[in-house]
N, C-alpha and C. Protein backbone atom coordinates (compact mmCIF):
# COMPACT_ATOMS: atom_id res chain seq x y z
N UNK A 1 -17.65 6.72 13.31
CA UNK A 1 -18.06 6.16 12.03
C UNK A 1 -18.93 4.92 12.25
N UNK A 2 -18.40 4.18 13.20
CA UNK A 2 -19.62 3.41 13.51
C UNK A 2 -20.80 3.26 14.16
N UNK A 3 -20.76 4.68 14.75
CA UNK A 3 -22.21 4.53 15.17
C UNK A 3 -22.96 5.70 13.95
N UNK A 4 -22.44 6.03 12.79
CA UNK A 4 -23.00 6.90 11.88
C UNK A 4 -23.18 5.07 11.23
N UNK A 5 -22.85 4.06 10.86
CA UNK A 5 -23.21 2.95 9.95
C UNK A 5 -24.42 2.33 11.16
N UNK A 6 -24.71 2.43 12.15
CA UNK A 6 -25.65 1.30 12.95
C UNK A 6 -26.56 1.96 12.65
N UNK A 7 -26.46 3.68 12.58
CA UNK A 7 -27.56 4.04 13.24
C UNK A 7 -28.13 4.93 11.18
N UNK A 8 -27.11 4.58 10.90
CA UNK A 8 -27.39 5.23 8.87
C UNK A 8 -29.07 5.03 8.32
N UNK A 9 -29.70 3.97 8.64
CA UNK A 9 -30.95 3.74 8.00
C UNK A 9 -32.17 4.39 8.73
N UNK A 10 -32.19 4.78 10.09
CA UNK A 10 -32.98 5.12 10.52
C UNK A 10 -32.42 6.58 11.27
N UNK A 11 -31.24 7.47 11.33
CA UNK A 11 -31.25 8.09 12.27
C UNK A 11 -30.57 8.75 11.35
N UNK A 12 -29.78 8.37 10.44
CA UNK A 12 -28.67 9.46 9.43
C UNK A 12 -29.12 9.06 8.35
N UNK A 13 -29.07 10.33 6.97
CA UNK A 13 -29.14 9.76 5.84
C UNK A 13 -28.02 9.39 5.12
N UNK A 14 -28.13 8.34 4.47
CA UNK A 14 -27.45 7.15 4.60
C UNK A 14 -25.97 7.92 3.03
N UNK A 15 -26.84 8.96 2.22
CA UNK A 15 -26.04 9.40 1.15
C UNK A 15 -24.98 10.52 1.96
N UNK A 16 -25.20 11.34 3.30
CA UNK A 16 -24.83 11.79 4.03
C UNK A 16 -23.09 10.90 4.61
N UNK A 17 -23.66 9.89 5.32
CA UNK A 17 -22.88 8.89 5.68
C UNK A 17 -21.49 8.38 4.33
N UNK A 18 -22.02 8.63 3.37
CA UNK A 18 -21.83 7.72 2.76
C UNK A 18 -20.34 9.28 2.12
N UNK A 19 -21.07 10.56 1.77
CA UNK A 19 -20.32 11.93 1.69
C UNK A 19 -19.42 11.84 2.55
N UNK A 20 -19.66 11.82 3.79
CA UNK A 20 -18.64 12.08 5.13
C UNK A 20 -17.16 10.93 4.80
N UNK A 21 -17.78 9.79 4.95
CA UNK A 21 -16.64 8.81 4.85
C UNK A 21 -15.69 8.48 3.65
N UNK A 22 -16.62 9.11 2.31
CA UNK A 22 -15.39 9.32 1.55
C UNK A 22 -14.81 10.47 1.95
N UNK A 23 -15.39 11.53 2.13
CA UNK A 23 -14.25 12.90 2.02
C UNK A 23 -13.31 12.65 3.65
N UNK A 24 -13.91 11.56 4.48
CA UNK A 24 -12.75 11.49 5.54
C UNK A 24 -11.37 10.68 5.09
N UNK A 25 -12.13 9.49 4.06
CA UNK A 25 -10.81 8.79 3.52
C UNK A 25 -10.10 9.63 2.42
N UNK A 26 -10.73 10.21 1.69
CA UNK A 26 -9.98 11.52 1.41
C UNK A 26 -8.71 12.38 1.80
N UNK A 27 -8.93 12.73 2.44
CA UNK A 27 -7.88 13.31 3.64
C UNK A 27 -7.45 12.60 3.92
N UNK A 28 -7.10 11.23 4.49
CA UNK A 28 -6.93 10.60 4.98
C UNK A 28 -5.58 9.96 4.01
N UNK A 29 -5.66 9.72 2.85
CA UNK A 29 -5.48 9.51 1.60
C UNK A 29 -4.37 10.45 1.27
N UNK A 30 -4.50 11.84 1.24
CA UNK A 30 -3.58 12.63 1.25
C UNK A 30 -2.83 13.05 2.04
N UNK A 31 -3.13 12.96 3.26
CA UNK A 31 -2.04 13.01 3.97
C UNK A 31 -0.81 12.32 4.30
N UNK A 32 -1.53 10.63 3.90
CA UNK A 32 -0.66 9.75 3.77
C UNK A 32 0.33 9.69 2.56
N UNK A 33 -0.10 10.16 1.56
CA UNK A 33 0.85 10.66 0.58
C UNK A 33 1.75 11.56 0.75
N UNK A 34 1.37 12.88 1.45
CA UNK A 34 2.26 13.61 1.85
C UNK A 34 3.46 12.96 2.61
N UNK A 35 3.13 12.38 3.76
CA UNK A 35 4.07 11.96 4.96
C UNK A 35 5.13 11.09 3.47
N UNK A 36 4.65 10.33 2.87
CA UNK A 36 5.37 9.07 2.43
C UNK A 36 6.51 10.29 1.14
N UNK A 37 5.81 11.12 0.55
CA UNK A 37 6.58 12.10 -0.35
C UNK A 37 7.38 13.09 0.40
N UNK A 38 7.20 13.07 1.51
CA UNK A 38 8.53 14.00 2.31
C UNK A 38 9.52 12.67 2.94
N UNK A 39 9.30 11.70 3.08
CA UNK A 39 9.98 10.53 3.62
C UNK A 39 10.90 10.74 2.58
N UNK A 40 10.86 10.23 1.46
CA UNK A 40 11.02 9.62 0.39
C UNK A 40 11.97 10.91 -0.36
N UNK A 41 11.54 11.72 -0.81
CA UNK A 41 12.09 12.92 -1.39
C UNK A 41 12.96 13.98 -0.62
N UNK A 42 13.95 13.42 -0.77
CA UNK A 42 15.04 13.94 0.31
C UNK A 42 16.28 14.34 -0.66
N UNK A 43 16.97 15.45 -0.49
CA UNK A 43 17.91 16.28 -0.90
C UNK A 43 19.43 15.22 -0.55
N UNK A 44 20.48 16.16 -0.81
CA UNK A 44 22.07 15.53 -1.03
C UNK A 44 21.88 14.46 -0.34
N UNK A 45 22.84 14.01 0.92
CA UNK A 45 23.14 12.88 0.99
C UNK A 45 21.87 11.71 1.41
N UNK A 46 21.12 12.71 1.96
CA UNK A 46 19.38 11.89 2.43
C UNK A 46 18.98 10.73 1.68
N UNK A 47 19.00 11.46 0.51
CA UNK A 47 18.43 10.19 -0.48
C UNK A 47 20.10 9.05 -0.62
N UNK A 48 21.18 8.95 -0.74
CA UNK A 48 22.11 8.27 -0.53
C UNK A 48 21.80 7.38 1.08
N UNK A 49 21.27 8.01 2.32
CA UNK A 49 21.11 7.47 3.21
C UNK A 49 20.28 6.42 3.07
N UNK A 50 19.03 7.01 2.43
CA UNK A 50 18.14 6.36 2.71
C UNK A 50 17.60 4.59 1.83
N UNK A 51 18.69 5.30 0.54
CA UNK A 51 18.67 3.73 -0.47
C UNK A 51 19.92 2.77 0.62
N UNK A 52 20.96 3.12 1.55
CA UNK A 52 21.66 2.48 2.13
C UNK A 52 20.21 1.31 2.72
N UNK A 53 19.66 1.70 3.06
CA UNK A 53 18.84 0.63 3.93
C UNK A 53 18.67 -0.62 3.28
N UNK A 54 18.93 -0.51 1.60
CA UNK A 54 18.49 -1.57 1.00
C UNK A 54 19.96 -2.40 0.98
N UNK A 55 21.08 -2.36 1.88
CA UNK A 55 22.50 -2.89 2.06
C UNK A 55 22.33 -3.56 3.18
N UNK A 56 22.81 -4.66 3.06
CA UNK A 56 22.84 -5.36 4.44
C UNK A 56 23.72 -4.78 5.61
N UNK A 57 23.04 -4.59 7.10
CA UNK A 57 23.59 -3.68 7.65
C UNK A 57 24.93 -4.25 8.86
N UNK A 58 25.75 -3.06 8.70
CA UNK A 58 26.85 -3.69 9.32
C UNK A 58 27.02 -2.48 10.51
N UNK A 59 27.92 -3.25 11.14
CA UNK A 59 28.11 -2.39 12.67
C UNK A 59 28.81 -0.99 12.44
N UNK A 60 30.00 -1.36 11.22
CA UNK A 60 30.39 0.17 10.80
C UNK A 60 29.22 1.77 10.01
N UNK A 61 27.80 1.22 10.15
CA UNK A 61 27.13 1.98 9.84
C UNK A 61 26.57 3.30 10.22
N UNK A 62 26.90 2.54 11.56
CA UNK A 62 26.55 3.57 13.07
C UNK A 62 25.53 3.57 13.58
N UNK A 63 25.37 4.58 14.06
CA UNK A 63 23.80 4.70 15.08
C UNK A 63 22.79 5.26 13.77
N UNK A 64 23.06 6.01 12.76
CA UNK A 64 22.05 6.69 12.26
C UNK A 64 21.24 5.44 11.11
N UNK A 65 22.65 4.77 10.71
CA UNK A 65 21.89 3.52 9.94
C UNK A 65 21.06 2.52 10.84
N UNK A 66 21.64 2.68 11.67
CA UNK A 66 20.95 1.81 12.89
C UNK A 66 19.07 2.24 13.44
N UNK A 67 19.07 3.02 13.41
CA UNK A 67 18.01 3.86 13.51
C UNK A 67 17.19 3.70 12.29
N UNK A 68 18.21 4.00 11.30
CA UNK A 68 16.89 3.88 10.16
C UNK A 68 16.11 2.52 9.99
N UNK A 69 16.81 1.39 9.72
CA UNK A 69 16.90 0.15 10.30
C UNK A 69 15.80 -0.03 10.90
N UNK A 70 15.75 0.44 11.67
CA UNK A 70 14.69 -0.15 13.56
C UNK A 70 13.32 0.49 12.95
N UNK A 71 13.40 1.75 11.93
CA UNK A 71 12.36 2.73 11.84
C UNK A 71 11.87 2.11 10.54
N UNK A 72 12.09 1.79 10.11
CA UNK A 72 12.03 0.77 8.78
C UNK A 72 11.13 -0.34 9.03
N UNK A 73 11.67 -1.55 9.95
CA UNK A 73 10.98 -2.56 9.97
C UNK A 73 10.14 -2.44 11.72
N UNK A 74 9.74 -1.33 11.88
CA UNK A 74 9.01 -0.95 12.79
C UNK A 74 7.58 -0.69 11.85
N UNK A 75 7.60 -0.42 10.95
CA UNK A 75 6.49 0.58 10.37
C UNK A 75 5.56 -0.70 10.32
N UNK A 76 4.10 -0.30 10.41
CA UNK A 76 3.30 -1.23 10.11
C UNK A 76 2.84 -1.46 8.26
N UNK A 77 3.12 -0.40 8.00
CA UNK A 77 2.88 -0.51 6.16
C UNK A 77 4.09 -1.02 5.68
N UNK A 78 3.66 -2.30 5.06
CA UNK A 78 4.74 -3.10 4.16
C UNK A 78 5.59 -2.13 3.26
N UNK A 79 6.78 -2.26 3.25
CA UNK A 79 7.95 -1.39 2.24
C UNK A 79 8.92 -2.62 1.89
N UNK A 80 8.95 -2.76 0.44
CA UNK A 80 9.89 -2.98 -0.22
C UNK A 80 10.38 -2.39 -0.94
N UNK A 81 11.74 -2.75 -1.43
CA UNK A 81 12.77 -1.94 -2.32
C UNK A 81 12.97 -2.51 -3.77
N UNK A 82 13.14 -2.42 -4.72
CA UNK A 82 13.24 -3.48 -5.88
C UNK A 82 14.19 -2.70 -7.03
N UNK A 83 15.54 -3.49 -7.65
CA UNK A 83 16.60 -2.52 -8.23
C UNK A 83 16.23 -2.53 -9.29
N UNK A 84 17.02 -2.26 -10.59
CA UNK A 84 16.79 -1.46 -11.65
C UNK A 84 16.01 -3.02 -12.25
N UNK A 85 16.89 -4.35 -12.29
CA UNK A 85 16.07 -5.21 -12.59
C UNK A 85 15.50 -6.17 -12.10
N UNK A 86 14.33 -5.45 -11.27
CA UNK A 86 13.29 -5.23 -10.50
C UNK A 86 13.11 -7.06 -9.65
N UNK A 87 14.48 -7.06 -9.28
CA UNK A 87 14.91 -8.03 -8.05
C UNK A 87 14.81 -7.41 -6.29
N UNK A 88 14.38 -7.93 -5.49
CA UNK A 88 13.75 -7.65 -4.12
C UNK A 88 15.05 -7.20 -3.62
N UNK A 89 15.42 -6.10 -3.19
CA UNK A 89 16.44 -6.00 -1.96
C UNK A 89 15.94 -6.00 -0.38
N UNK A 90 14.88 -4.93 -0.37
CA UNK A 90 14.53 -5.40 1.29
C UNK A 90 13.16 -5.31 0.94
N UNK A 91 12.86 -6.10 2.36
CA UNK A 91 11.10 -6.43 2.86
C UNK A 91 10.82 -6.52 4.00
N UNK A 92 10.67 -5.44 4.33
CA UNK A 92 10.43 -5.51 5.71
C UNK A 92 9.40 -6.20 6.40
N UNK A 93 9.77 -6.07 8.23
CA UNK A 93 7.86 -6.72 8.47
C UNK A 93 6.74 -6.30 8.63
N UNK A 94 6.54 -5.60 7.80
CA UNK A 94 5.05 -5.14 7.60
C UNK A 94 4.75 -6.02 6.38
N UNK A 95 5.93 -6.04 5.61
CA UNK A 95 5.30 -6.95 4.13
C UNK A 95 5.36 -7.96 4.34
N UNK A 96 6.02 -8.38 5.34
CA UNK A 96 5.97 -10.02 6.04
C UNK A 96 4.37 -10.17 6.86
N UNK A 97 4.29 -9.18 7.32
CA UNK A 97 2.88 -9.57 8.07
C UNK A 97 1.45 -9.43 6.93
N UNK A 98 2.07 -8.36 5.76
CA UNK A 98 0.72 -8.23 5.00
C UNK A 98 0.66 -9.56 4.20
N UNK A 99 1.76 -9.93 3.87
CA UNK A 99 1.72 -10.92 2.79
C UNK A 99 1.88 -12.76 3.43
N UNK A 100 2.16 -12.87 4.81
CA UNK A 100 2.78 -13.95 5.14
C UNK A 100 4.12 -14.49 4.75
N UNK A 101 4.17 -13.57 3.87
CA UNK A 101 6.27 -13.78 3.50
C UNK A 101 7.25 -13.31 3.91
N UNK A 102 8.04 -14.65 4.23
CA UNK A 102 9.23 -14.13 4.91
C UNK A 102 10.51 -13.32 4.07
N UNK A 103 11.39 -12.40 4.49
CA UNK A 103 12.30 -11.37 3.35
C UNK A 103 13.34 -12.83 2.78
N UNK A 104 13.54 -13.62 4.14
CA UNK A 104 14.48 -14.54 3.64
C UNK A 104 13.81 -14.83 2.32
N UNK A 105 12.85 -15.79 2.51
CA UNK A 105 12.39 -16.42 0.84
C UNK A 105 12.43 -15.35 -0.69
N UNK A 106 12.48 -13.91 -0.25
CA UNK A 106 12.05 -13.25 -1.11
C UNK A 106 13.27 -12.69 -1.45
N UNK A 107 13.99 -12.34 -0.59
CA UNK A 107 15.44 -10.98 -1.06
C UNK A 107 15.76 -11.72 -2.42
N UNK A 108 16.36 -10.74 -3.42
CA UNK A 108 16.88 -11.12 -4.15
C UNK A 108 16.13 -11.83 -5.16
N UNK A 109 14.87 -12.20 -4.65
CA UNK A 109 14.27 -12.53 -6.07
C UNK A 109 13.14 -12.02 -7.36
N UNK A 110 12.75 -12.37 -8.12
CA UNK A 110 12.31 -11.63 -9.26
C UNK A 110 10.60 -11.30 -9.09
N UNK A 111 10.94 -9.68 -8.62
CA UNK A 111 9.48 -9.37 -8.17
C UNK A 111 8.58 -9.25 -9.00
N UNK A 112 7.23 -9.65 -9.47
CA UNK A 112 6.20 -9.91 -10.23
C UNK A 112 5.06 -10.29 -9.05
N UNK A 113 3.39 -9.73 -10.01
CA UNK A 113 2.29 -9.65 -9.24
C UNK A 113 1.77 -10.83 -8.84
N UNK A 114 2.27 -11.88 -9.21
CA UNK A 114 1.92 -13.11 -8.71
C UNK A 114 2.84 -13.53 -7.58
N UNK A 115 3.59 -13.08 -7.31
CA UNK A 115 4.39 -13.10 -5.99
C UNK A 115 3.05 -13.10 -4.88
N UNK A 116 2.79 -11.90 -4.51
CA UNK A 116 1.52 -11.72 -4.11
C UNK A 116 0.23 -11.71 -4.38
N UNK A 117 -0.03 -12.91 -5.64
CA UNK A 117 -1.49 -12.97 -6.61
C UNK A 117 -2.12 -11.70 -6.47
N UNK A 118 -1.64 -10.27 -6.69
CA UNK A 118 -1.81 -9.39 -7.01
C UNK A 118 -3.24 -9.43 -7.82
N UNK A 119 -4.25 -8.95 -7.49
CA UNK A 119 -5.43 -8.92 -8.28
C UNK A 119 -5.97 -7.28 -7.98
N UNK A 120 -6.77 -6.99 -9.00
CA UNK A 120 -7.63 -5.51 -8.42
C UNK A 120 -8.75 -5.75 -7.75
N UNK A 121 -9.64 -4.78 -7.75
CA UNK A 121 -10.89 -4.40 -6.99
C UNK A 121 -12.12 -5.62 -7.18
N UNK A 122 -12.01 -6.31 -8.56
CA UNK A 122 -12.80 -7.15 -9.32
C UNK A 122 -12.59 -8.18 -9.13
N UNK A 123 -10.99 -8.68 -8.70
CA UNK A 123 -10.50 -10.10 -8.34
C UNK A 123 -10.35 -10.61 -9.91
N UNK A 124 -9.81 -9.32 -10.77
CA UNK A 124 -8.87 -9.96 -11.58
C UNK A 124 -7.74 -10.21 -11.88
N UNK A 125 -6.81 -10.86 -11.68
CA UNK A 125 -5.35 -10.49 -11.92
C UNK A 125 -4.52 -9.82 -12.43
N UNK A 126 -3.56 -9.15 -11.68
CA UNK A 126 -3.13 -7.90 -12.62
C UNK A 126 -1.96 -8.53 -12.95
N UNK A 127 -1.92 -7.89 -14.44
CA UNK A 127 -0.58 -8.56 -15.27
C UNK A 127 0.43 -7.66 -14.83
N UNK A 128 1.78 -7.90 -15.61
CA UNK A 128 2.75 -7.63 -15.09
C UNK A 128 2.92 -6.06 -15.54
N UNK A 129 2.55 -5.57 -16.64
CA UNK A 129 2.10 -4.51 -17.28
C UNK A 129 1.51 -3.05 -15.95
N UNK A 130 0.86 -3.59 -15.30
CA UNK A 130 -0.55 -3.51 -14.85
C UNK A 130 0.21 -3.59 -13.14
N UNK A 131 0.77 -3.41 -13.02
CA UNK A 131 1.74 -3.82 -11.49
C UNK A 131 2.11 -2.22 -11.84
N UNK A 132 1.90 -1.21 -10.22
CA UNK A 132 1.80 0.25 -10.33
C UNK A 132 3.90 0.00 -9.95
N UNK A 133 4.70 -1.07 -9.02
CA UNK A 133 5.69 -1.05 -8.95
C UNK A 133 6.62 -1.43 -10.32
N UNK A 134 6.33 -2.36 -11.32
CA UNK A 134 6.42 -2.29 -12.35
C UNK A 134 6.28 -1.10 -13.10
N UNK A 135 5.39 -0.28 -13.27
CA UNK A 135 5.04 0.68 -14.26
C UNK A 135 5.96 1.74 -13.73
N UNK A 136 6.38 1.91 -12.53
CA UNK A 136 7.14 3.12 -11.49
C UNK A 136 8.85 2.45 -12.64
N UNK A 137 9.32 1.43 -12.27
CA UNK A 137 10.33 1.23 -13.06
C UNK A 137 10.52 1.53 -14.30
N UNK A 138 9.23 1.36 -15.14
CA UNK A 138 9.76 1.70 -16.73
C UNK A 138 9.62 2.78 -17.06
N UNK A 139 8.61 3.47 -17.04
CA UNK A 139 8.22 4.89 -16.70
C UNK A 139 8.93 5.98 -15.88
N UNK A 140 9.62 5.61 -15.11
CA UNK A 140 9.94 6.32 -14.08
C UNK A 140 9.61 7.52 -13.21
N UNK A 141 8.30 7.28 -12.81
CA UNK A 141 7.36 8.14 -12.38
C UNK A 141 6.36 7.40 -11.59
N UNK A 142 6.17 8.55 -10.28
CA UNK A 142 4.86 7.54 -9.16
C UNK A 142 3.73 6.63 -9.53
N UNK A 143 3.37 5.76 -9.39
CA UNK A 143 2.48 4.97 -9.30
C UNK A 143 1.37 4.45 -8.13
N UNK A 144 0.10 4.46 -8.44
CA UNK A 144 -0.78 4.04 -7.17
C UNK A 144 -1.78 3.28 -7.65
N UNK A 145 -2.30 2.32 -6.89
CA UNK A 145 -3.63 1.68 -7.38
C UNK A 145 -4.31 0.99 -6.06
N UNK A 146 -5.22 0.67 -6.00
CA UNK A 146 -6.18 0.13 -5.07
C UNK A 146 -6.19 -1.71 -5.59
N UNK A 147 -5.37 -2.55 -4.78
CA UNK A 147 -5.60 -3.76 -5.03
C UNK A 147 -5.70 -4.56 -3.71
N UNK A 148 -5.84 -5.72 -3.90
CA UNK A 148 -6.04 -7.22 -3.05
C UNK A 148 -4.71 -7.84 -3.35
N UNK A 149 -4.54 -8.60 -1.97
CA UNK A 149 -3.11 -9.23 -2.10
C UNK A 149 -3.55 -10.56 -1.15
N UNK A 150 -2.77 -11.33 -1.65
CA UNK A 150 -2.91 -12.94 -0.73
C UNK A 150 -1.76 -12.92 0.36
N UNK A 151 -3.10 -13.13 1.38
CA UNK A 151 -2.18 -13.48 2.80
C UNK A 151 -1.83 -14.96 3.05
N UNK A 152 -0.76 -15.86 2.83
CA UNK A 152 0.05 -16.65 2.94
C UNK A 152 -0.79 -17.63 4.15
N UNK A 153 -0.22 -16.58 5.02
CA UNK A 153 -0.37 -17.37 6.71
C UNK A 153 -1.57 -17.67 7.24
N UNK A 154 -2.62 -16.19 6.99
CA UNK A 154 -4.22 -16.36 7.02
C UNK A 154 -5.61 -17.05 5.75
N UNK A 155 -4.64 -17.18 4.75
CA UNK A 155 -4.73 -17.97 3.66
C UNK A 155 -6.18 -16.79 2.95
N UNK A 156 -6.19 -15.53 3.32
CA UNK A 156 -7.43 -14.61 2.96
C UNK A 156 -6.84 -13.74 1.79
N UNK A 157 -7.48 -12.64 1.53
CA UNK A 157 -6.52 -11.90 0.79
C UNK A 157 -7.09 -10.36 2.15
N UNK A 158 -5.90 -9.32 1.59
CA UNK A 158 -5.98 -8.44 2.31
C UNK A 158 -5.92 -7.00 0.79
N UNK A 159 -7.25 -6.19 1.15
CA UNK A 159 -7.26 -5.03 -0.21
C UNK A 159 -5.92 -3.64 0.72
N UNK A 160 -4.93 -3.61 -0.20
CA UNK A 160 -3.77 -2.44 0.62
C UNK A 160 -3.90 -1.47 -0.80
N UNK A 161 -3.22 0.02 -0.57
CA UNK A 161 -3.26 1.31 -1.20
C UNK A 161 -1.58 0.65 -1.77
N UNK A 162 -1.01 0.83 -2.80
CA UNK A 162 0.09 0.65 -3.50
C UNK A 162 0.69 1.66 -4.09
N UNK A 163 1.68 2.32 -3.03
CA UNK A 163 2.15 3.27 -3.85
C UNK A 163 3.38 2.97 -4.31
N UNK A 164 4.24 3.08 -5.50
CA UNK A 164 5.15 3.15 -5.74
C UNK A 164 6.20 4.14 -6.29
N UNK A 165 7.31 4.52 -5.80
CA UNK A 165 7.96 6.07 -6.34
C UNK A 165 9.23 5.73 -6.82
N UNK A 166 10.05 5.62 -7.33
CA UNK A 166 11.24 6.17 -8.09
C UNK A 166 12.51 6.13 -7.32
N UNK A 167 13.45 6.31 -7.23
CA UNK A 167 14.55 6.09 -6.34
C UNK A 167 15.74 6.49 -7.03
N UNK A 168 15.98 8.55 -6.62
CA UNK A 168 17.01 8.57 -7.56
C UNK A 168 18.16 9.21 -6.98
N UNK A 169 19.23 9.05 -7.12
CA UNK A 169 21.01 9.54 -6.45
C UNK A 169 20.91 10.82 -6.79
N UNK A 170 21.92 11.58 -6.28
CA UNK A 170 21.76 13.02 -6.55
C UNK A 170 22.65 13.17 -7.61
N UNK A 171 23.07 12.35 -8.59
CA UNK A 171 23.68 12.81 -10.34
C UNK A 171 21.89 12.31 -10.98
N UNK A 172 21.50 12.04 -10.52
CA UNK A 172 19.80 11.61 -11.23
C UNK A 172 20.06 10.74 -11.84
N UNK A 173 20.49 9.78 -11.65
CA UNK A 173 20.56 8.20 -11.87
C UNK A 173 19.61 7.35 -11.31
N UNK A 174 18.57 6.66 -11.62
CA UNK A 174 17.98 6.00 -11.06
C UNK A 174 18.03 4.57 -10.43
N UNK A 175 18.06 4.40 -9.41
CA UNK A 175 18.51 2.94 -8.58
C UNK A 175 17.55 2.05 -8.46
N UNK A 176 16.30 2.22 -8.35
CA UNK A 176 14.83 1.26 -8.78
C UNK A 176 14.28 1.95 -7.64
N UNK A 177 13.22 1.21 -7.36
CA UNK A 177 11.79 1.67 -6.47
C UNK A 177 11.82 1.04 -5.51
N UNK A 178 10.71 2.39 -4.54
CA UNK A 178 10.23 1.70 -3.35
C UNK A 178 8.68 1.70 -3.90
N UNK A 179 8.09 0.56 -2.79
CA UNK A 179 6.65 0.68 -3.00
C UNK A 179 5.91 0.06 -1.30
N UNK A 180 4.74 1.19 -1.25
CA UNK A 180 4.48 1.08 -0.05
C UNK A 180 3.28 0.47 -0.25
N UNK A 181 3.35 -0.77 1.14
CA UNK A 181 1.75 -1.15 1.01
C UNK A 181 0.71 -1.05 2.14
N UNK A 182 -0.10 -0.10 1.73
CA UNK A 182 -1.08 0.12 3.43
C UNK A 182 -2.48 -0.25 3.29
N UNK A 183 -2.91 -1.31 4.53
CA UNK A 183 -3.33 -2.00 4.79
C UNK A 183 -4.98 -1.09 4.56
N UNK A 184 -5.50 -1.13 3.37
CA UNK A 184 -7.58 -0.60 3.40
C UNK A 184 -8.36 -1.35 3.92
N UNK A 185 -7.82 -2.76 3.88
CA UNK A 185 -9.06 -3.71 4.55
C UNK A 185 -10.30 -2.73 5.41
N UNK A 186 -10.48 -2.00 6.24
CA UNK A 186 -10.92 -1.78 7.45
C UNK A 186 -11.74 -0.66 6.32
N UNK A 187 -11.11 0.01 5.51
CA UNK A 187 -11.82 1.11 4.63
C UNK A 187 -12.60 0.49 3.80
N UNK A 188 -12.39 -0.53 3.06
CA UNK A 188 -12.80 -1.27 1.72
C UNK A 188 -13.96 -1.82 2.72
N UNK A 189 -13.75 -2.49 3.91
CA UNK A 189 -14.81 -3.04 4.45
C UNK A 189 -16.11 -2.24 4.83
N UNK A 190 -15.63 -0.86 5.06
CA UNK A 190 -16.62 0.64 5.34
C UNK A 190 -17.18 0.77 4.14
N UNK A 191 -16.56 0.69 3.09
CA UNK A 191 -17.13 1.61 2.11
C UNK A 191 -18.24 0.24 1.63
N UNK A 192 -17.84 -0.76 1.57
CA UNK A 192 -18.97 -2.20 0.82
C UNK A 192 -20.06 -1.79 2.05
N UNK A 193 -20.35 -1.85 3.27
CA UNK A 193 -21.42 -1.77 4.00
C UNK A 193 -21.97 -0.76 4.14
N UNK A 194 -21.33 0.70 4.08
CA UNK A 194 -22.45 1.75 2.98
C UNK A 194 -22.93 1.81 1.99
N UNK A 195 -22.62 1.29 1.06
CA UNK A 195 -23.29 0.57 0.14
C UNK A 195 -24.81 -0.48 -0.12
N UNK A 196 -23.96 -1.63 0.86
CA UNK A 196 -25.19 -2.30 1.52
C UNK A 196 -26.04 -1.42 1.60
N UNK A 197 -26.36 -0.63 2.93
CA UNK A 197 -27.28 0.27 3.80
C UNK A 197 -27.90 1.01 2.66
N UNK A 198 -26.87 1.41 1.53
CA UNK A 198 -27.86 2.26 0.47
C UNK A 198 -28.74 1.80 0.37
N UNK A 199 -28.27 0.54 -0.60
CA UNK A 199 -29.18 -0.69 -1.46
C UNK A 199 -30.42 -0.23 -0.39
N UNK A 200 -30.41 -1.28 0.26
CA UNK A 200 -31.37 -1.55 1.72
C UNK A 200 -32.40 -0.17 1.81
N UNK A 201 -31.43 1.28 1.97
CA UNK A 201 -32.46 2.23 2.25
C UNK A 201 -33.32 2.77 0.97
N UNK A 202 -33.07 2.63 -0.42
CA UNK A 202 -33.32 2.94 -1.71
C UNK A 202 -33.91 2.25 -2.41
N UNK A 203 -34.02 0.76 -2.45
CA UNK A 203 -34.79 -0.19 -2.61
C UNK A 203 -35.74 -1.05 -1.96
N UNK A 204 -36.93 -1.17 -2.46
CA UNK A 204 -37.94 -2.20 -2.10
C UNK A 204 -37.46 -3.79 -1.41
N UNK A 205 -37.71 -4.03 -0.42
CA UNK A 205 -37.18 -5.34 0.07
C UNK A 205 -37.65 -6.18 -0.68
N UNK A 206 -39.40 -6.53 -0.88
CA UNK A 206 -39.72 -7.44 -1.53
C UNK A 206 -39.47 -7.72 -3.39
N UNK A 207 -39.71 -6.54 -3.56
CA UNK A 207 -39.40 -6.40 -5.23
C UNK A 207 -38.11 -5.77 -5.80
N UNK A 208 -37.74 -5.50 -4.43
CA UNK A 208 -36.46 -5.14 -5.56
C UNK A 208 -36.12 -3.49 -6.36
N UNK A 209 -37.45 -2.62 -6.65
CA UNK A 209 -38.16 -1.87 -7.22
C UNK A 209 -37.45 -0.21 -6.24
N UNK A 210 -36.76 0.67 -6.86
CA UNK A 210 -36.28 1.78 -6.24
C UNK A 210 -36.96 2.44 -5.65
């Protein structure tokens, strides 16, 4: 992909470039949905297993909680958990590294988009309405959106994919949501500099003029 962006203005056409890398994030896109909807959507006791993670873990858990545990805050995509009234149970470190926040400061407290100055694509703030983990709670149904989040530690913001899904026991009771956050920076940054290269190959340098 990067030598299709060096070489886009003079060696590839640039609307070409521009086809390829969405329909790669495309795929790319869905597959990651898939993996996260077979994670997530799990039969009898699975789904009981898997909300355990949001319990503080004790030695009587065993090896399998133990495991989940390790596989949990191994992942590089931020996962939090948030209960019916939509208070933090876990945060792992991926959401510690996306966001600069630590779970200590956060467990237990009252999750809203200004936690993470939650803004969209425009760098406007999204209200609380307007929060895809919010809307997953009242609704009770998946949620996704493309936003920017403030990094704490690097003091930048970072643009992540937000998915949020539902979280339900096997009497279909609902226990609150997870919501996953994966890191686009690296995509959002692809897709603005094909763009660029359009501009650049489609327009007049001096005037401006298509």
């Amino acid at each position: 992909i990067s030598e299709l962006f060096a070489n886009s203005p003079t060696q590839f056409d640039p609307n070409l470039v521009t086809a390829f890398c969405k329909a790669n994030n495309d795929s790319t896109s869905r597959f990651r949905s898939q993996m996260i909807r077979r994670w997530v959507e799990m039969s009898d006791e699975s789904a009981d297993q898997l909300w355990s993670l949001a319990t503080p873990l004790h030695q009587d858990h065993g090896h399998q909680s133990v495991f989940q545990q390790q596989l949990l805050e191994s992942m590089q995509d931020g996962v939090l958990f948030v209960d019916m009234s939509a208070r933090i149970v876990v945060w792992n470190r991926g959401a510690e590294e996306l966001t600069g926040l630590s779970k200590t400061s956060l467990t237990h407290s009252l999750w809203e988009p200004k936690v993470v100055d939650m803004r969209d694509m425009e760098g406007n703030a999204v209200p609380p309405h307007a929060c895809p983990l919010l809307d997953c709670l009242i609704n009770q149904e998946q949620s996704m959106q493309r936003l920017t989040i403030s990094n704490r530690t690097r003091d930048d913001r970072v643009a992540v994919h937000m998915h949020a899904m539902p979280v339900w026991d096997n009497d279909g009771q609902m226990h609150g949501a997870i919501a996953i956050l994966h890191d686009i920076s690296p995509e959002h940054t692809l897709e603005e500099r094909v763009q660029n290269l359009h501009t650049r190959a489609t327009r007049d340098a001096l005037t401006g003029v298509n």
